[in-house]
Protein backbone atom coordinates (compact mmCIF):
# COMPACT_ATOMS: atom_id res chain seq x y z
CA UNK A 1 -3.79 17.23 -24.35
CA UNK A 2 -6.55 14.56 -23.37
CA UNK A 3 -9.88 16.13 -22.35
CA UNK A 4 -9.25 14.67 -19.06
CA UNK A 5 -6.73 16.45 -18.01
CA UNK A 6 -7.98 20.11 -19.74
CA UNK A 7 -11.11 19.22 -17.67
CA UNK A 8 -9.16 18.83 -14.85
CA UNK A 9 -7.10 22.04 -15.41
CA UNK A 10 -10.49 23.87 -16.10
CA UNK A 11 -11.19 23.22 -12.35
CA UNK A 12 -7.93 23.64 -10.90
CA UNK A 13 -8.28 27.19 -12.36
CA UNK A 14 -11.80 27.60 -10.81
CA UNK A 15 -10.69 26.75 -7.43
CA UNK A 16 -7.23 28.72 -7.64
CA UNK A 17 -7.73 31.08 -10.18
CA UNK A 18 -3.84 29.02 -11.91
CA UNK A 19 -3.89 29.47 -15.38
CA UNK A 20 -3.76 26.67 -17.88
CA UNK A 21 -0.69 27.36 -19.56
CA UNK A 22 0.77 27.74 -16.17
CA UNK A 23 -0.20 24.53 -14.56
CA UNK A 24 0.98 22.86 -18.21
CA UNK A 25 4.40 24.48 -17.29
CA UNK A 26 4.76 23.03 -13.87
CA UNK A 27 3.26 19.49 -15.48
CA UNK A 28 6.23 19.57 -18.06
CA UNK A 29 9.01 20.27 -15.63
CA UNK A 30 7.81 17.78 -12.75
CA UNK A 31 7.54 14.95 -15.71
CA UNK A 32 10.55 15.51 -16.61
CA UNK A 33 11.66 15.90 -12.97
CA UNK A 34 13.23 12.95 -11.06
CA UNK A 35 9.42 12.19 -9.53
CA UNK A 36 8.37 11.71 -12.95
CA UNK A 37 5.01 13.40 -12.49
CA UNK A 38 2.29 12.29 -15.08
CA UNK A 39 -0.35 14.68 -15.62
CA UNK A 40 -3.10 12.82 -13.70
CA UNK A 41 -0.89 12.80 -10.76
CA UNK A 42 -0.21 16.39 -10.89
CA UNK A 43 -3.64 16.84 -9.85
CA UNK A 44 -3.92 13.42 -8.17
CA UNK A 45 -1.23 15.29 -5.49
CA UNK A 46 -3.11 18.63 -5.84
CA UNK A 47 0.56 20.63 -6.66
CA UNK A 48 -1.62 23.04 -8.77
CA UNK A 49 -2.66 24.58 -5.45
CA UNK A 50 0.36 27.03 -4.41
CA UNK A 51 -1.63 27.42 -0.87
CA UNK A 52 -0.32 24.00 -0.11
CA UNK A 53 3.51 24.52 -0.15
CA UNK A 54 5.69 27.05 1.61
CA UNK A 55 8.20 26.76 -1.41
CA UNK A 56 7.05 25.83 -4.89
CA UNK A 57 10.06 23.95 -5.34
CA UNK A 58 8.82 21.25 -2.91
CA UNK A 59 6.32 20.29 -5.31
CA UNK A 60 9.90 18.81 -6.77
CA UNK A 61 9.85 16.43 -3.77
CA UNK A 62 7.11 14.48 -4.85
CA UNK A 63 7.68 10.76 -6.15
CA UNK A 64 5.49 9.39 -9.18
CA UNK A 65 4.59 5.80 -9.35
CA UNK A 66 6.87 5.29 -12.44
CA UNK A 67 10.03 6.70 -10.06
CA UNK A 68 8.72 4.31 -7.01
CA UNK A 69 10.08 1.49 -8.31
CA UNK A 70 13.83 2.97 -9.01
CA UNK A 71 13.97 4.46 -5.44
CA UNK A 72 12.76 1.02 -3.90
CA UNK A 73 15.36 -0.52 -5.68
CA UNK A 74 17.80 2.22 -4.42
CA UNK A 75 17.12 1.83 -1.05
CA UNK A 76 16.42 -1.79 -0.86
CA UNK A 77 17.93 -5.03 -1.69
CA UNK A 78 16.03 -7.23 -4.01
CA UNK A 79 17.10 -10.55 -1.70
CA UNK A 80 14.77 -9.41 1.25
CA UNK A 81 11.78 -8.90 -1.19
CA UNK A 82 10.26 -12.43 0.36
CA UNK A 83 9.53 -10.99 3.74
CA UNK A 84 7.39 -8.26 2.38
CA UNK A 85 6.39 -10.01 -1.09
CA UNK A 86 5.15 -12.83 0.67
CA UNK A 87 2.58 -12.52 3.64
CA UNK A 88 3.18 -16.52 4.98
CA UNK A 89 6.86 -16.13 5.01
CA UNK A 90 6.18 -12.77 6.63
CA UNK A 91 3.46 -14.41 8.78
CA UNK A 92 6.41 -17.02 10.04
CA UNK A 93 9.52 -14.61 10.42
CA UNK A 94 7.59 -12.56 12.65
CA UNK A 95 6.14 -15.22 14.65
CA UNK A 96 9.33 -16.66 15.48
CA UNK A 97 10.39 -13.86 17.13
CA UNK A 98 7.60 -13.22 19.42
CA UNK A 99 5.72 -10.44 17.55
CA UNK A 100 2.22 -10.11 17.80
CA UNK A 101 0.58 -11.13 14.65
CA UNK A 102 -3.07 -13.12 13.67
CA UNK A 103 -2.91 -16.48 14.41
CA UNK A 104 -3.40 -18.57 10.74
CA UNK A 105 -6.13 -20.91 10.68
CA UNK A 106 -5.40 -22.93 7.18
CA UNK A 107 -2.95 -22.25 4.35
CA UNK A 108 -4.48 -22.99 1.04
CA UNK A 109 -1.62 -24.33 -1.08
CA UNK A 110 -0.76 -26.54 -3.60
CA UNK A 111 2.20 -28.10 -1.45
CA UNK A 112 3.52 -25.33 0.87
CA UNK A 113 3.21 -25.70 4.90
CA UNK A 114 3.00 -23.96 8.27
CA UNK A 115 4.22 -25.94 10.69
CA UNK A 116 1.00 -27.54 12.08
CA UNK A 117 -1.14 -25.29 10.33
CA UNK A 118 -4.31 -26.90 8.48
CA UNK A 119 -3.19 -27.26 4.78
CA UNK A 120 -5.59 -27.02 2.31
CA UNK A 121 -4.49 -28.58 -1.41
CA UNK A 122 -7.23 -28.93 -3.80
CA UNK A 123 -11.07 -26.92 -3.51
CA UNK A 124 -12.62 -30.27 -2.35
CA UNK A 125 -10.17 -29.67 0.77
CA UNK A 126 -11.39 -25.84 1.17
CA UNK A 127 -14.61 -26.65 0.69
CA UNK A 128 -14.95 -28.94 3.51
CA UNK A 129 -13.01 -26.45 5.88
CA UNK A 130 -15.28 -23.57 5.31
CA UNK A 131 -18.10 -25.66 6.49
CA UNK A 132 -16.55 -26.52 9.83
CA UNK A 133 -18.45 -23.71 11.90
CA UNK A 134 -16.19 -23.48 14.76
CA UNK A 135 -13.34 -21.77 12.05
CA UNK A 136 -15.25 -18.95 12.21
CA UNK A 137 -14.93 -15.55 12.29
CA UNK A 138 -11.90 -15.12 10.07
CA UNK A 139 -9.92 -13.23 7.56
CA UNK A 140 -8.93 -14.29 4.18
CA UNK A 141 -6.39 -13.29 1.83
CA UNK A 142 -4.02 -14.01 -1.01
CA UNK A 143 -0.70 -14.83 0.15
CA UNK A 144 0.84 -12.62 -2.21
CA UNK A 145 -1.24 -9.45 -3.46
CA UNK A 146 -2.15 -5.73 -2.40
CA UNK A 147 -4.96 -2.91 -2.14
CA UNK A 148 -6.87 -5.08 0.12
CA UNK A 149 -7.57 -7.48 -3.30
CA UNK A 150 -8.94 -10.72 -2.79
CA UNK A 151 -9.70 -10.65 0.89
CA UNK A 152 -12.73 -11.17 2.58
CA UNK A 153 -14.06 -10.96 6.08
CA UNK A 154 -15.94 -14.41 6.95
CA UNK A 155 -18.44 -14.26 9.68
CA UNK A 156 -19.97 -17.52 10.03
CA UNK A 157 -21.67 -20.85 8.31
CA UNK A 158 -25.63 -21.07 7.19
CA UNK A 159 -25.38 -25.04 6.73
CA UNK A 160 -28.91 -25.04 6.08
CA UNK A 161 -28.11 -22.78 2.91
CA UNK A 162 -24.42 -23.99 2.49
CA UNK A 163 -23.71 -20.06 2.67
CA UNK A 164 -21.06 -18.27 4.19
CA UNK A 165 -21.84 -14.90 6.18
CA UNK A 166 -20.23 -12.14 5.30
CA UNK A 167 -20.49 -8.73 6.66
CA UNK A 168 -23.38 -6.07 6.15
CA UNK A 169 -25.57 -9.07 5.68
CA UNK A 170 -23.78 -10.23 2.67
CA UNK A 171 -23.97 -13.96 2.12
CA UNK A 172 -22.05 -16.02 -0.52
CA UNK A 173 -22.51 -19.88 -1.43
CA UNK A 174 -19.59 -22.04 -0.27
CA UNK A 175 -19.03 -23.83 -3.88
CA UNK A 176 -19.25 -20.00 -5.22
CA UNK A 177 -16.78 -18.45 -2.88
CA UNK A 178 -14.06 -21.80 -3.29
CA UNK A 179 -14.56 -21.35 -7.28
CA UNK A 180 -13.68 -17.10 -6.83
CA UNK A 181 -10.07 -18.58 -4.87
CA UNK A 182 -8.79 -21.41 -6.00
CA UNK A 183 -6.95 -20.10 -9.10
CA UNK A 184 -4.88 -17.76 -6.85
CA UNK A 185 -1.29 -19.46 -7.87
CA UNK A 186 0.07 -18.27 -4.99
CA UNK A 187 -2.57 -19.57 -2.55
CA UNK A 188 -4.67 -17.95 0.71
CA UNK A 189 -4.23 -17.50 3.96
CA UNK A 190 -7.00 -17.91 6.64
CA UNK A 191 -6.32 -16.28 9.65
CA UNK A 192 -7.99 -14.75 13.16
CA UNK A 193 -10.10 -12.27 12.92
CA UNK A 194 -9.34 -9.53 14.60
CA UNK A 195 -11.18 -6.96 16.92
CA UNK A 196 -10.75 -2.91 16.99
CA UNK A 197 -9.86 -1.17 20.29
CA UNK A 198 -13.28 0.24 21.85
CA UNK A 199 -12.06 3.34 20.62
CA UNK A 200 -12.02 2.64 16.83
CA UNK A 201 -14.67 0.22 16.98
CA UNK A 202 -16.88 3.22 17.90
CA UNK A 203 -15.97 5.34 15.01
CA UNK A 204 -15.76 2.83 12.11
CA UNK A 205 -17.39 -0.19 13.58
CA UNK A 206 -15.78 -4.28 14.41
CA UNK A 207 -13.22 -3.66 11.48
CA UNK A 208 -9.83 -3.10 11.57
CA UNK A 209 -8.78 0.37 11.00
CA UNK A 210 -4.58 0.25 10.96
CA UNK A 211 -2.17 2.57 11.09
CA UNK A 212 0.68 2.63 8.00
CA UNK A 213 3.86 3.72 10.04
CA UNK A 214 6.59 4.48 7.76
CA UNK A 215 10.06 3.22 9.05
CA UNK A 216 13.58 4.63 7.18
CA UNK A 217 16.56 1.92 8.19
CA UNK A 218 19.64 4.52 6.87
CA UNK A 219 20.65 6.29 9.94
CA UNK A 220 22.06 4.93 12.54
CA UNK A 221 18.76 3.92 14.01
CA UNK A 222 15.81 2.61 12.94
CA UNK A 223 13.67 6.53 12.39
CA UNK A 224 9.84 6.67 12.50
CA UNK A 225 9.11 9.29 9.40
CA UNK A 226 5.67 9.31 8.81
CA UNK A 227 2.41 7.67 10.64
CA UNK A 228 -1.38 7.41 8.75
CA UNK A 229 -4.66 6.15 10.27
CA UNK A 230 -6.28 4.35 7.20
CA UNK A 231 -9.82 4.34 8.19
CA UNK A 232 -12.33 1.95 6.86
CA UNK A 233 -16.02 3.55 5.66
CA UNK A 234 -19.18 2.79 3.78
CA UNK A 235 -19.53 -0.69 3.55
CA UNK A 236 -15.36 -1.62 2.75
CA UNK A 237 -14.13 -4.56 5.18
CA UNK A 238 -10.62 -3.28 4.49
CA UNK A 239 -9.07 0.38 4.78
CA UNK A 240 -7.03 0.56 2.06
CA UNK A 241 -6.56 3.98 0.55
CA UNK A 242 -7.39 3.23 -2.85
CA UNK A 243 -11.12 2.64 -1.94
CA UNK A 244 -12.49 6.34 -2.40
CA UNK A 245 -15.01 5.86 0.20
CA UNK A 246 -11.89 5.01 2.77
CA UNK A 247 -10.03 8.08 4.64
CA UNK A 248 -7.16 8.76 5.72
CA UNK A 249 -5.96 10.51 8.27
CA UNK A 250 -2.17 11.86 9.37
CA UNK A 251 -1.06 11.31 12.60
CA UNK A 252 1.78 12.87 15.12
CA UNK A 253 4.24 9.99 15.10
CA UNK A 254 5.30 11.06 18.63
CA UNK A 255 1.94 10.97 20.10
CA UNK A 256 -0.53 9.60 18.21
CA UNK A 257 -2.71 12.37 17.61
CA UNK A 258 -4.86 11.93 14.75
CA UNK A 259 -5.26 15.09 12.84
CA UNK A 260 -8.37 15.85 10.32
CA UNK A 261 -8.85 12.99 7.51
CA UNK A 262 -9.17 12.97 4.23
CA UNK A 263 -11.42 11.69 1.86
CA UNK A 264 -11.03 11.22 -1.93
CA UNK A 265 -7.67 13.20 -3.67
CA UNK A 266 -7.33 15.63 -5.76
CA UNK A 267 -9.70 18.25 -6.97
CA UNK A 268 -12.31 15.62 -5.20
CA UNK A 269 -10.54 15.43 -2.08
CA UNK A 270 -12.41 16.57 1.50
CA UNK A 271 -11.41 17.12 4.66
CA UNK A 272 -13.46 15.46 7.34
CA UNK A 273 -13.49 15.90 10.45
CA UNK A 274 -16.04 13.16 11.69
CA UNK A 275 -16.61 9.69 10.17
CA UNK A 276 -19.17 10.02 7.50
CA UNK A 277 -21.07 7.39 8.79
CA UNK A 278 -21.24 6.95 12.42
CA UNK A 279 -20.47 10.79 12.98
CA UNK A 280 -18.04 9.97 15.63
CA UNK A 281 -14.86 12.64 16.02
CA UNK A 282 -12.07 12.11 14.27
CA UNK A 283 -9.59 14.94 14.35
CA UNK A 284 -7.62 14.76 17.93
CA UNK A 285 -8.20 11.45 19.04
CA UNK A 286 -5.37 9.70 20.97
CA UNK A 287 -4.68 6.44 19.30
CA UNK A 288 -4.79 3.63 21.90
CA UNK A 289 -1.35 1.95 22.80
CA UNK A 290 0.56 4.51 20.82
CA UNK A 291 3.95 3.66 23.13
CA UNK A 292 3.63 0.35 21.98
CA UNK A 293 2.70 0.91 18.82
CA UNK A 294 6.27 2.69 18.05
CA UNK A 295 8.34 0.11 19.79
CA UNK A 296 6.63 -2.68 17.80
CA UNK A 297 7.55 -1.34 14.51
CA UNK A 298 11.40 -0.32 15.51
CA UNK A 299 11.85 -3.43 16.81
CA UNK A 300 10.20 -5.49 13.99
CA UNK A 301 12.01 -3.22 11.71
CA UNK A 302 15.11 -4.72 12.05
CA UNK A 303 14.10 -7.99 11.29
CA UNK A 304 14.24 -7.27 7.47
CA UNK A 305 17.92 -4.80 7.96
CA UNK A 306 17.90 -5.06 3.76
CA UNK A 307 14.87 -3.08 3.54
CA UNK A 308 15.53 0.15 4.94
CA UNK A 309 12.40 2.04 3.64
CA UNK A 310 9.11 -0.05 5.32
CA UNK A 311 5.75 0.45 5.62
CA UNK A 312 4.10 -1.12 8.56
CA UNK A 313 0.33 -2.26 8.37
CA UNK A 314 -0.69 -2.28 12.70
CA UNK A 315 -4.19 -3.18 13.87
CA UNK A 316 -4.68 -1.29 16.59
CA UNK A 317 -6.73 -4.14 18.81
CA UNK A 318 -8.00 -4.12 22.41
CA UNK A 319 -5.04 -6.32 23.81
CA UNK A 320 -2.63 -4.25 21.55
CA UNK A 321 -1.37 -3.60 18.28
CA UNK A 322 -0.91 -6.60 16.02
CA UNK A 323 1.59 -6.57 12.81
CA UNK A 324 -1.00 -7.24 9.92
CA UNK A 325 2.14 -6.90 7.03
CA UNK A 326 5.49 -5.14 5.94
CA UNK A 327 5.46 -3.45 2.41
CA UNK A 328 8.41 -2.49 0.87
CA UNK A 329 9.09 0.79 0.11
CA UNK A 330 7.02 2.14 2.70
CA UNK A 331 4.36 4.18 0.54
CA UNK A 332 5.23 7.16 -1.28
CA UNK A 333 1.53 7.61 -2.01
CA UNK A 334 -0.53 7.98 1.17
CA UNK A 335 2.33 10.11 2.71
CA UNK A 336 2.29 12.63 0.11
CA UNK A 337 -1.44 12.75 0.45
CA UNK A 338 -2.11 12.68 3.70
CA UNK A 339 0.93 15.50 4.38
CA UNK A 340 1.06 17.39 1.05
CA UNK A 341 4.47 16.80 1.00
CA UNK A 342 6.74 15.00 -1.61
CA UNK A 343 9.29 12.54 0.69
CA UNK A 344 12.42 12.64 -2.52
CA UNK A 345 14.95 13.70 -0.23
CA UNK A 346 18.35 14.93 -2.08
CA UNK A 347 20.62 11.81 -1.82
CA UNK A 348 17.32 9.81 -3.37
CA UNK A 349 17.45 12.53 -5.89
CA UNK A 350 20.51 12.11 -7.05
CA UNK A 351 20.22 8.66 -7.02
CA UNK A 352 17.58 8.79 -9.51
CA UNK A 353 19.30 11.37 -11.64
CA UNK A 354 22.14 9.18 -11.95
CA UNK A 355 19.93 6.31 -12.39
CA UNK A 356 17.69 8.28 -15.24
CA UNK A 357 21.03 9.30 -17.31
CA UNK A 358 22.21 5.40 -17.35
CA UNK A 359 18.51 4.60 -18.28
CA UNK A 360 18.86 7.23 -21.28
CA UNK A 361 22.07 5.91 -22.38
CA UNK A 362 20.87 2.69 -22.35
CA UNK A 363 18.16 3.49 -24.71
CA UNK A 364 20.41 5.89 -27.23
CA UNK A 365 22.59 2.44 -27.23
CA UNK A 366 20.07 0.41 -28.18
CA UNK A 367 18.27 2.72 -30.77
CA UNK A 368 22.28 3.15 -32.54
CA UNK A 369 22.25 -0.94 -32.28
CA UNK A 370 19.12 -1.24 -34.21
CA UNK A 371 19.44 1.22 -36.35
CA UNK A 372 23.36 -0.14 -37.67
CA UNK A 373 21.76 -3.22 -37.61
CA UNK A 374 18.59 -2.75 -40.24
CA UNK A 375 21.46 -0.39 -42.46
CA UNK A 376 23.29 -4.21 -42.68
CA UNK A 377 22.78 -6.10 -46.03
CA UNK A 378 20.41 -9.33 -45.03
CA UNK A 379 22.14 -12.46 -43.82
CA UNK A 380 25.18 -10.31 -43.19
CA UNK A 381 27.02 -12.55 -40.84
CA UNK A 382 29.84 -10.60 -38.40
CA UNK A 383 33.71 -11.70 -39.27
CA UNK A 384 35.26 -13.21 -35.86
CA UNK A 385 37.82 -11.60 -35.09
CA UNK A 386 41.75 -12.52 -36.38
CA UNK A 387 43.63 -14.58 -34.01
């Protein structure tokens, strides 16, 4: 056992008084569980800590990030990958059907287009767009990526210093900034920036602070399952969860009540109450335009029918919410986190059970393949068969 995770046992026992060879027990059976629990996410999900769960066997429920991937592929179909996958087709399915999403300022591409979107093809051709200062404020990212990596929040021009403004007084030289983006294969996206509602704005400052809304497309209906406010803090410009000094907070998907957040996981993890840094509440505030908020991700559900597990990314700004992107899958993660609960339900189960014995079978196959092979005399050629 790595010292790691004996460290990490060593505290689990301090704070819950579990012993070691009993936590090791429950590690074995959930790896070898259909979640596929690894040790670090054992503790990652805190399912040492009994207090958490009604029923120890709901520590069973839980899905580990080598089981996301089979249960994505279970639930979705590979052919609608695009409109998650990639944030410009995205960016154009949804606008064609009305939905409220950031206007793009320039698409930095080798050859791809937006209708009459700026097109950017070479650095030279980014270079001279950044330093157009009526572009500004906006938001940049990869066009395909995740965990907030690669973007940036761009404030303004210095053309006396060739700088571009970012925020908390961060500045970054235009050549410098071009140089950090233009090996993305995939290319960037420069769109409107966007504003909070007064509400967040107050708590986590002019940042957007979205909401992940979880959307399951098997029933009859499009069904709302889980809702988390991913809140923004320190000096992060995005609010994804995998920044430790980012919360996150679970909300009532019927009316937007925001209930305490959380800070860190595991045997770090806090609850918080206020936002570390401005101090403002956090634990029962209404989210603004919470009505509309539902309706906008039902609705926009259903553009992308073959993905019937979604996870909706909605800025929650003063005119309204606005769709920032669909990720496949929805997020096993953050739910479990925020919820301390697994979301395997039984028919996914099984599904993976089934899908775990083919996977075995498949491997016994190949190991008898290899192994008849290598027991062959060298150069030994198979006879074809007689006619």
């Amino acid at each position: 056992m790595s010292k790691g995770i004996l460290s990490q046992a060593r505290q689990a026992y301090a704070k819950t008084g579990k012993p070691i060879p009993v936590q090791l027990y429950e590690m074995a059976q959930l790896a070898l569980g259909p979640g596929r629990i690894t040790p670090r996410e054992y503790f990652f999900f805190r399912l040492y800590d009994d207090d958490l769960f009604d029923d120890k066997s709901e520590k069973s429920r839980f899905i580990g990030k080598a089981a996301e991937y089979p249960v994505s592929r279970f639930v979705n179909n590979t052919d609608w990958y695009a409109v998650s996958a990639d944030k410009l087709v995205a960016q154009m399915v949804f606008q064609s059907l009305g939905l409220p999403v950031p206007g793009i300022k320039a698409i930095f591409h080798r050859y791809r287009t937006a209708g009459n979107v700026r097109a950017l093809r070479n650095g030279d051709d980014i270079e001279a767009f950044l330093r157009l200062p009526n572009v500004y404020p906006m938001f940049a990212k990869p066009i395909t990526g995740s965990h907030g990596l690669g973007t940036a929040s761009l404030q303004g021009y210095d053309a006396q210093s060739d700088e571009i403004l970012m925020p908390f007084g961060k500045r970054v030289r235009v050549s410098d900034y071009v140089n950090s983006i233009r090996d993305f294969p995939k290319g960037f996206l420069f769109l409107e920036h966007l504003h909070p509602h007064p509400y967040l704005e107050k708590i986590c400052g002019d940042r957007v602070a979205s909401c992940r809304v979880i959307v399951f497309l098997g029933g009859a209906e499009p069904e709302i399952t889980h809702v988390m406010w991913k809140i923004p803090a320190a000096q992060s410009i995005t609010d994804h969860f995998a920044n430790p000094d980012n919360l996150i907070a679970p909300v009532d998907k019927e009316t937007g009540e925001v209930f305490p957040a959380l800070q860190g996981t595991g045997l770090d993890l806090v609850t918080l109450d206020a936002h570390p840094q401005s101090g403002e509440r956090i634990t029962g505030l209404m989210l603004p335009h919470w009505d509309q908020v539902k309706d906008l991700c039902l609705t926009a559900s259903t553009a992308a029918p073959g993905l019937q597990l979604q996870g909706w990314d909605i800025a929650l700004c003063p005119e309204g919410p606005v769709i920032l992107e669909c990720n496949m899958g929805g997020d096993f993660c953050g739910p479990q986190v925020a919820f301390a609960k697994g979301m395997l339900t039984h028919s996914l189960e099984a599904a993976l059970v089934y899908r775990n014995k083919a996977w075995k079978r498949a491997v016994l196959g190949s190991i008898v393949t290899r192994s008849i092979a290598k027991a062959l005399p060298k150069g030994a050629q198979r006879k074809p068969h007689a006619a």
